[in-house]
Protein backbone atom coordinates (compact mmCIF):
# COMPACT_ATOMS: atom_id res chain seq x y z
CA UNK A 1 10.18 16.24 21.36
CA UNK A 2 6.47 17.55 21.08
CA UNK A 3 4.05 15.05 21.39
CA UNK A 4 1.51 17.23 19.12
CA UNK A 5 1.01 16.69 15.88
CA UNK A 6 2.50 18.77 13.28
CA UNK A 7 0.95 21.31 11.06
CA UNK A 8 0.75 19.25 8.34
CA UNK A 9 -1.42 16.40 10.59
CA UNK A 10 -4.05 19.35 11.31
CA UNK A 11 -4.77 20.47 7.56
CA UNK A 12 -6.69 18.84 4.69
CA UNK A 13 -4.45 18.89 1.88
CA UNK A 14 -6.41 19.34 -1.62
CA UNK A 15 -4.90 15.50 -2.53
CA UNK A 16 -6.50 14.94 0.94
CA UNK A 17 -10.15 16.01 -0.49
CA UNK A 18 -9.24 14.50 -3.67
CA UNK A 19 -8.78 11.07 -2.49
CA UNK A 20 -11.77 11.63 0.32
CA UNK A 21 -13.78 11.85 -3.08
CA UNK A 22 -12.33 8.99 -5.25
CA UNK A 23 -12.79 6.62 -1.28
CA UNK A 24 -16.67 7.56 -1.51
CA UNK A 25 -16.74 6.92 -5.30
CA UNK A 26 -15.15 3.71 -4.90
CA UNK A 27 -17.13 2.17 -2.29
CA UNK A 28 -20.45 3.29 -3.91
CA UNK A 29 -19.06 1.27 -7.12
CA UNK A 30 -18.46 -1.54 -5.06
CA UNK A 31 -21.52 -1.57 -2.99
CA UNK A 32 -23.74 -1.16 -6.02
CA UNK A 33 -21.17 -3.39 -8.73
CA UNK A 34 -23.94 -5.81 -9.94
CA UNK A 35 -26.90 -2.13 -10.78
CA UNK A 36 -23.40 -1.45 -13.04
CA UNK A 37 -23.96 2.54 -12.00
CA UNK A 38 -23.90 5.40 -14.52
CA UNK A 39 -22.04 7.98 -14.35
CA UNK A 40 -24.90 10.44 -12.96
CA UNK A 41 -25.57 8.33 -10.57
CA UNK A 42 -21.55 8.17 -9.40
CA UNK A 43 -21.82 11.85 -9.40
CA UNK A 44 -25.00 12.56 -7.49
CA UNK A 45 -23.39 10.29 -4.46
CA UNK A 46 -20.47 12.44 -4.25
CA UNK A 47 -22.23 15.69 -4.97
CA UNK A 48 -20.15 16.80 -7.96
CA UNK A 49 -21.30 17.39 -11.39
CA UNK A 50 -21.00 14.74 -13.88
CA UNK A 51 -17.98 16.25 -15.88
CA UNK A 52 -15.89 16.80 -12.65
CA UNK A 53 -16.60 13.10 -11.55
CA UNK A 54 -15.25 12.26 -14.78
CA UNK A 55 -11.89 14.79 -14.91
CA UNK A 56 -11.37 13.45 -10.95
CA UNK A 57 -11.61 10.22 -11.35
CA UNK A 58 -9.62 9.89 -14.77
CA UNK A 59 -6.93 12.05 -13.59
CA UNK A 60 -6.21 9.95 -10.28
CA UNK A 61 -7.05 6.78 -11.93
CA UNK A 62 -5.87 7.30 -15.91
CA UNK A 63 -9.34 5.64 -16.75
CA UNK A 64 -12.86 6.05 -16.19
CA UNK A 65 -15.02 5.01 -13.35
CA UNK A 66 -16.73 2.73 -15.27
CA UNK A 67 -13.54 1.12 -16.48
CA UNK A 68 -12.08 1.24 -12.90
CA UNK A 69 -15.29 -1.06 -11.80
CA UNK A 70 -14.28 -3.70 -14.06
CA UNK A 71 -11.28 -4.05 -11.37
CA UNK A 72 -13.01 -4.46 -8.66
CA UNK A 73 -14.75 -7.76 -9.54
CA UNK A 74 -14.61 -10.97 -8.24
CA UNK A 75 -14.13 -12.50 -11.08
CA UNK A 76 -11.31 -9.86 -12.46
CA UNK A 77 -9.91 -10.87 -9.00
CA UNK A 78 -9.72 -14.44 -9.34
CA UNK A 79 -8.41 -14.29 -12.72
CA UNK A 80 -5.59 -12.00 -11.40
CA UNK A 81 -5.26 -14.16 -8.66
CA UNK A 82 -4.83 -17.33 -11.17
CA UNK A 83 -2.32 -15.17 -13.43
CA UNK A 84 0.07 -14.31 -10.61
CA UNK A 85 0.29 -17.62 -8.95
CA UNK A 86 0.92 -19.37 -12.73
CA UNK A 87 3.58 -16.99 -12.97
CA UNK A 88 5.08 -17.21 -9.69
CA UNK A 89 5.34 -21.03 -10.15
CA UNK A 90 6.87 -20.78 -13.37
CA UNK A 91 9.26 -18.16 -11.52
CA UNK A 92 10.24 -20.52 -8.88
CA UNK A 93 10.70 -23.24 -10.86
CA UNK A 94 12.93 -21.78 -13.52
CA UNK A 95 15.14 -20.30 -10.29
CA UNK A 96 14.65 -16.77 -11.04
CA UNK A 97 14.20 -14.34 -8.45
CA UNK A 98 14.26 -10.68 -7.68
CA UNK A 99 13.42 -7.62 -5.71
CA UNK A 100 9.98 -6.62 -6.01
CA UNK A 101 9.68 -3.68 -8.46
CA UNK A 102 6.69 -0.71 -7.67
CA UNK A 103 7.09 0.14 -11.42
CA UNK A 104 11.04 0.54 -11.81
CA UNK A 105 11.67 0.75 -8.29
CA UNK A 106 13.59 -1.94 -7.00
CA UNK A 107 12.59 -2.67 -2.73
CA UNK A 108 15.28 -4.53 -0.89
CA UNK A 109 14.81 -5.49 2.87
CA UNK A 110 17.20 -6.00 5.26
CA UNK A 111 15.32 -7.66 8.60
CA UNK A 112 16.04 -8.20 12.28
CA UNK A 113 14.83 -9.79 15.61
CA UNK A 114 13.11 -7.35 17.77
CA UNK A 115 15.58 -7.13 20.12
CA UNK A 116 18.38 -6.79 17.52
CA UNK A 117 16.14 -3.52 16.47
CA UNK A 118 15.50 -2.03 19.71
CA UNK A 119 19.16 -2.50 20.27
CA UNK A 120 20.45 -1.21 16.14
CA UNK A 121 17.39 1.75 17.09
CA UNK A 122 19.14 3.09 20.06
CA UNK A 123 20.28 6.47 19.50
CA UNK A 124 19.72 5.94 15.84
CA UNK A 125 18.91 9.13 14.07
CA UNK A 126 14.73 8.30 12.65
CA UNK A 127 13.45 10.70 9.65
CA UNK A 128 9.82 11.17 9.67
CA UNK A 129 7.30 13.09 7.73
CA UNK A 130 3.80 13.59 6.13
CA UNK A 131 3.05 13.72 2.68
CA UNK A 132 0.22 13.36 -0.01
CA UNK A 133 0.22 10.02 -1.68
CA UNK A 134 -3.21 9.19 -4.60
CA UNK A 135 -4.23 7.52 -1.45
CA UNK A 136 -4.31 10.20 0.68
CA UNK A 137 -1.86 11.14 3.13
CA UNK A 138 0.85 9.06 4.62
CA UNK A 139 3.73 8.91 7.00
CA UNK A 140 6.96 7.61 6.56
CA UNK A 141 10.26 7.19 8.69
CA UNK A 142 13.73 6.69 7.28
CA UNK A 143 17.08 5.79 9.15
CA UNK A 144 20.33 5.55 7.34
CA UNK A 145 19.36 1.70 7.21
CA UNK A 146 16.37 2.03 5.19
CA UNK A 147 12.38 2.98 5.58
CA UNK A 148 11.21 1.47 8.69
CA UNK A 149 7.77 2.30 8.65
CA UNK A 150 5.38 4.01 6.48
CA UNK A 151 1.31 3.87 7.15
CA UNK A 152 -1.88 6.37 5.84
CA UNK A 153 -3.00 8.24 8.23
CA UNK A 154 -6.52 10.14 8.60
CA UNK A 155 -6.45 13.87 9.46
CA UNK A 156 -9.92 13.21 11.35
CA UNK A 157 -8.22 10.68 13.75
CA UNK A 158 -7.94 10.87 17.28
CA UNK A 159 -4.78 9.09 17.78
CA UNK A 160 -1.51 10.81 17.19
CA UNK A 161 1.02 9.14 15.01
CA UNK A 162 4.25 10.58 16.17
CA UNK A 163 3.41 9.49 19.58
CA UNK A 164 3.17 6.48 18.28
CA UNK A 165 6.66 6.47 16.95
CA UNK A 166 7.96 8.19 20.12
CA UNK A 167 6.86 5.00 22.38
CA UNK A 168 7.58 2.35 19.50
CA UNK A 169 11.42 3.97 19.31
CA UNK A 170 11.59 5.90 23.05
CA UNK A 171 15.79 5.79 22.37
CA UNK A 172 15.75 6.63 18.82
CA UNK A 173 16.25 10.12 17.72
CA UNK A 174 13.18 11.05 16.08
CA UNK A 175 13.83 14.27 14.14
CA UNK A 176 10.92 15.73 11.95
CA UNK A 177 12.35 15.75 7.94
CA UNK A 178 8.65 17.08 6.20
CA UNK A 179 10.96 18.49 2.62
CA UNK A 180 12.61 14.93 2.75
CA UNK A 181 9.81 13.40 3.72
CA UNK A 182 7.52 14.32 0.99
CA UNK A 183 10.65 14.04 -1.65
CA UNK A 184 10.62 10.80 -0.74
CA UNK A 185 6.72 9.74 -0.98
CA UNK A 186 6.98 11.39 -4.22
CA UNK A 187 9.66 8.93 -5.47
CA UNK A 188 8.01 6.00 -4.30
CA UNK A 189 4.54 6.52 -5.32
CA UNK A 190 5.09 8.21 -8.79
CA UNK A 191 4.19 6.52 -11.69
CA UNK A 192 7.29 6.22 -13.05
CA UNK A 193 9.34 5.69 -9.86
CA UNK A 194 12.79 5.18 -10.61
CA UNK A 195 15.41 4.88 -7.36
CA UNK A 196 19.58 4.60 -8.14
CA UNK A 197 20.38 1.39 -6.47
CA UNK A 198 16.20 0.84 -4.95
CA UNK A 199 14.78 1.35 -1.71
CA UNK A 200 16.30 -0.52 0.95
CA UNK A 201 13.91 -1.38 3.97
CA UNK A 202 14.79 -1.99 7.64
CA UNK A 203 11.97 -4.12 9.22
CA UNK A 204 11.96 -6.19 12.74
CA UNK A 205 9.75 -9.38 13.09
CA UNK A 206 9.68 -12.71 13.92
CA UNK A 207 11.23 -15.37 11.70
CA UNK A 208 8.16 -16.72 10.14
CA UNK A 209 6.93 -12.95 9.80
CA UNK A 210 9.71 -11.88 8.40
CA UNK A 211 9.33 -14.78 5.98
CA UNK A 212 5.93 -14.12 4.83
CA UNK A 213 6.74 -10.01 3.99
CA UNK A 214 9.99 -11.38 1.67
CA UNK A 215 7.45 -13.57 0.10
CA UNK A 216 5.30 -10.59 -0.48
CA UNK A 217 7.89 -8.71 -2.39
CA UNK A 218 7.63 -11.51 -4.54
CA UNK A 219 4.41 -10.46 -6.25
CA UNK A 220 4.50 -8.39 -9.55
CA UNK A 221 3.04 -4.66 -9.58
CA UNK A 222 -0.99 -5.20 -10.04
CA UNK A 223 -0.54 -8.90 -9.32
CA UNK A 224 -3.10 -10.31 -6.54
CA UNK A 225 -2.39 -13.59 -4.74
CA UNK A 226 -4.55 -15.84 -2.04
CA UNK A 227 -3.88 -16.40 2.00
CA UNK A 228 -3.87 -19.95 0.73
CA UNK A 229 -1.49 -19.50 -2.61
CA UNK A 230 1.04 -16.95 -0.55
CA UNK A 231 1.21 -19.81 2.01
CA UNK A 232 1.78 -22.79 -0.67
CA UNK A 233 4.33 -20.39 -1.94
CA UNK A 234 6.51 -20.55 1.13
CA UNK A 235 6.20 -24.11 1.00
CA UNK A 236 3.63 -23.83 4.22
CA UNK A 237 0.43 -25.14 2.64
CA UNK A 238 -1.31 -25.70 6.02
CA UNK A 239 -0.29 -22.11 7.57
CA UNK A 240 -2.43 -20.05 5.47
CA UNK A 241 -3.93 -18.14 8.72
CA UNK A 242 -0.72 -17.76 10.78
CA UNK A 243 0.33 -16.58 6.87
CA UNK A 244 -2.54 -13.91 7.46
CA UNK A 245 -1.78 -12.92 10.74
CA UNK A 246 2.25 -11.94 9.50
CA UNK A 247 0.57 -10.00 6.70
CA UNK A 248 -1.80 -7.89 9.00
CA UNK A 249 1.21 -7.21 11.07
CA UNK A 250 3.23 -5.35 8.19
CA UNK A 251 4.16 -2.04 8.97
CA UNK A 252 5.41 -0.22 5.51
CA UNK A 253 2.74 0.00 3.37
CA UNK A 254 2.64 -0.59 -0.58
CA UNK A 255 6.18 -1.10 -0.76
CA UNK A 256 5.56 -4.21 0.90
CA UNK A 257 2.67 -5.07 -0.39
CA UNK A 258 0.35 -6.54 1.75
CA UNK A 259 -2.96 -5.12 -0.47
CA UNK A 260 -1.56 -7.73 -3.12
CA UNK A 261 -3.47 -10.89 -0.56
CA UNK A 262 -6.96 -11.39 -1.07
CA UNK A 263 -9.19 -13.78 0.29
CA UNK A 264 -9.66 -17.19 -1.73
CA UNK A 265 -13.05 -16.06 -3.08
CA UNK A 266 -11.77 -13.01 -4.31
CA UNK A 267 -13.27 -10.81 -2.12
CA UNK A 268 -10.62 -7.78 -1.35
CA UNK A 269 -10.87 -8.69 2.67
CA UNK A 270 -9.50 -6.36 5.31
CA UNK A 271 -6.51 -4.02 5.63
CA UNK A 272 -4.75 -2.16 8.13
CA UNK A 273 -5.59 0.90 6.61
CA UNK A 274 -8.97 0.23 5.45
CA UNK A 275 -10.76 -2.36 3.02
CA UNK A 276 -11.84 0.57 0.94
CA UNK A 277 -8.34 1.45 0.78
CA UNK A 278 -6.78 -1.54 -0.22
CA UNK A 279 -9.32 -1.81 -3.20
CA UNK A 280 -8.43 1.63 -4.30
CA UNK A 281 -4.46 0.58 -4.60
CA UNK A 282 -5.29 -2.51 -6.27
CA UNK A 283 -7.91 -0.82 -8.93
CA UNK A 284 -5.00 1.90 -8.91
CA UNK A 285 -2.14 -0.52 -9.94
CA UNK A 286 -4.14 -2.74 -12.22
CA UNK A 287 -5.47 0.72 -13.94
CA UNK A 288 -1.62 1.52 -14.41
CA UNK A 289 -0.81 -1.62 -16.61
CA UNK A 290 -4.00 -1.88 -18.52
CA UNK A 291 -4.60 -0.64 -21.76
CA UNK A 292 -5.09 3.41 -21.53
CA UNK A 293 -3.45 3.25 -18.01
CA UNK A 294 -0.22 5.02 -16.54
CA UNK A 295 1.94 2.12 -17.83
């Protein structure tokens, strides 16, 4: 297998640029949230005119920049925050449960020890391909067990991502899919994502890890929870940073959705794949329930 990366990893997509331009517009918004920008001044940072700011923003977003701001607050955050956990509660007290839904797409998971992956991995036949996403370009890897892994990745960056996968799975079979690939990107990130049967996920991890990323398929589309409230959730009030340590480690992006924790003060905290990032997905999913959003 060729440890270069593929044509697709060497080109800039147009989403690419797209989302390049809506990652500098939202981290002037949040650096400058309390001057409550203009649009002018939005589109003199990211050298467009004022009109295209507008169109680009309202066409990846479904709302205006200005709109979009509002969910970047602290305070939108801790309300959201409040919100979720009240309805969590009432969840697990009423004994309802369910697969986490990204819109109408139902995620299961199905996890293992990592030596019972290594082992299920050998020889296993590994799907992987790029593939624009509103958040820029991604990388995903199915087996006949489910998505195993699925990250953004940078054009600009040094590191090469199916070398990566070559020396996490040396005896897997990794076979380069980019037409199933990007068919299935589309399905999960569309905004009306709609799966027969779901997604099924095939994840290795330690037991309490593999316990915190089922709790995280508890939280509702655009719903935000704590370290602290994900970790009273699991009945492990006192683990809240071991809790953020099994988040960090998470390797399939959005569909378990790690960008759903925030820190206790609201603040949006780190990410694997960039703080700016994470904002952008949750601005993106609470623009696509609010009123004049996607949903």
């Amino acid at each position: 297998m060729s440890r270069n990366k593929p044509k697709a990893m060497s080109e800039i997509s147009g989403a690419d640029e797209n989302y390049a331009r809506i990652e500098q517009a939202i981290g002037f918004l949040r650096a400058h949230h309390a001057e409550q920008p203009e649009l002018r001044d939005l589109a003199a940072y990211i050298n467009l005119s004022e009109s295209h700011t507008q169109r680009l923003f309202s066409r990846w977003a479904g709302i205006s920049p200005k709109r979009f701001l509002q969910f970047l607050t602290i305070e939108h955050a801790k309300q959201q925050m409040g919100r979720t956990g009240d309805l969590l509660s009432l969840s697990l007290e009423t004994g309802l449960s369910g697969p986490s839904r990204l819109h109408d797409l139902f995620v299961n998971m199905e996890a293992m020890t990592p030596g019972e992956f290594r082992q299920a991995a050998a020889g296993m036949l590994m799907r992987y391909g790029f593939g624009d996403t509103p958040f820029g370009t991604a990388l995903v890897v199915s087996t006949p067990r489910g998505i195993c892994h699925l990250a953004f990745v940078d054009p600009a960056d040094p590191g090469d991502p199916v070398a990566a996968l070559a020396k996490a799975w040396p005896e897997a079979r990794l076979v380069e899919d980019p037409h199933g690939s990007r068919a299935l990107l589309e399905q999960i990130f569309s905004p009306r994502a709609t799966v027969d049967g779901g997604l099924s996920l095939w994840v290795s991890g330690t037991n309490f890890q593999i316990q915190v990323w089922r709790a995280l398929l508890r939280i509702p589309f655009a719903g935000m929870l704590s370290y602290q409230q994900l970790a009273e959730m699991m009945g492990r009030p006192l683990a809240a940073r071991a809790v953020g340590s099994a988040v960090a480690r998470n390797g399939i992006a959005v569909l378990v959705p790690c960008h759903r924790v925030l820190r206790g003060t609201g603040d949006f905290g780190e990410y694997h794949w960039g703080p700016t990032r994470k904002a952008a997905i949750c601005g993106w999913e609470a623009a696509a329930v609010s009123e004049g959003g996607r949903a």
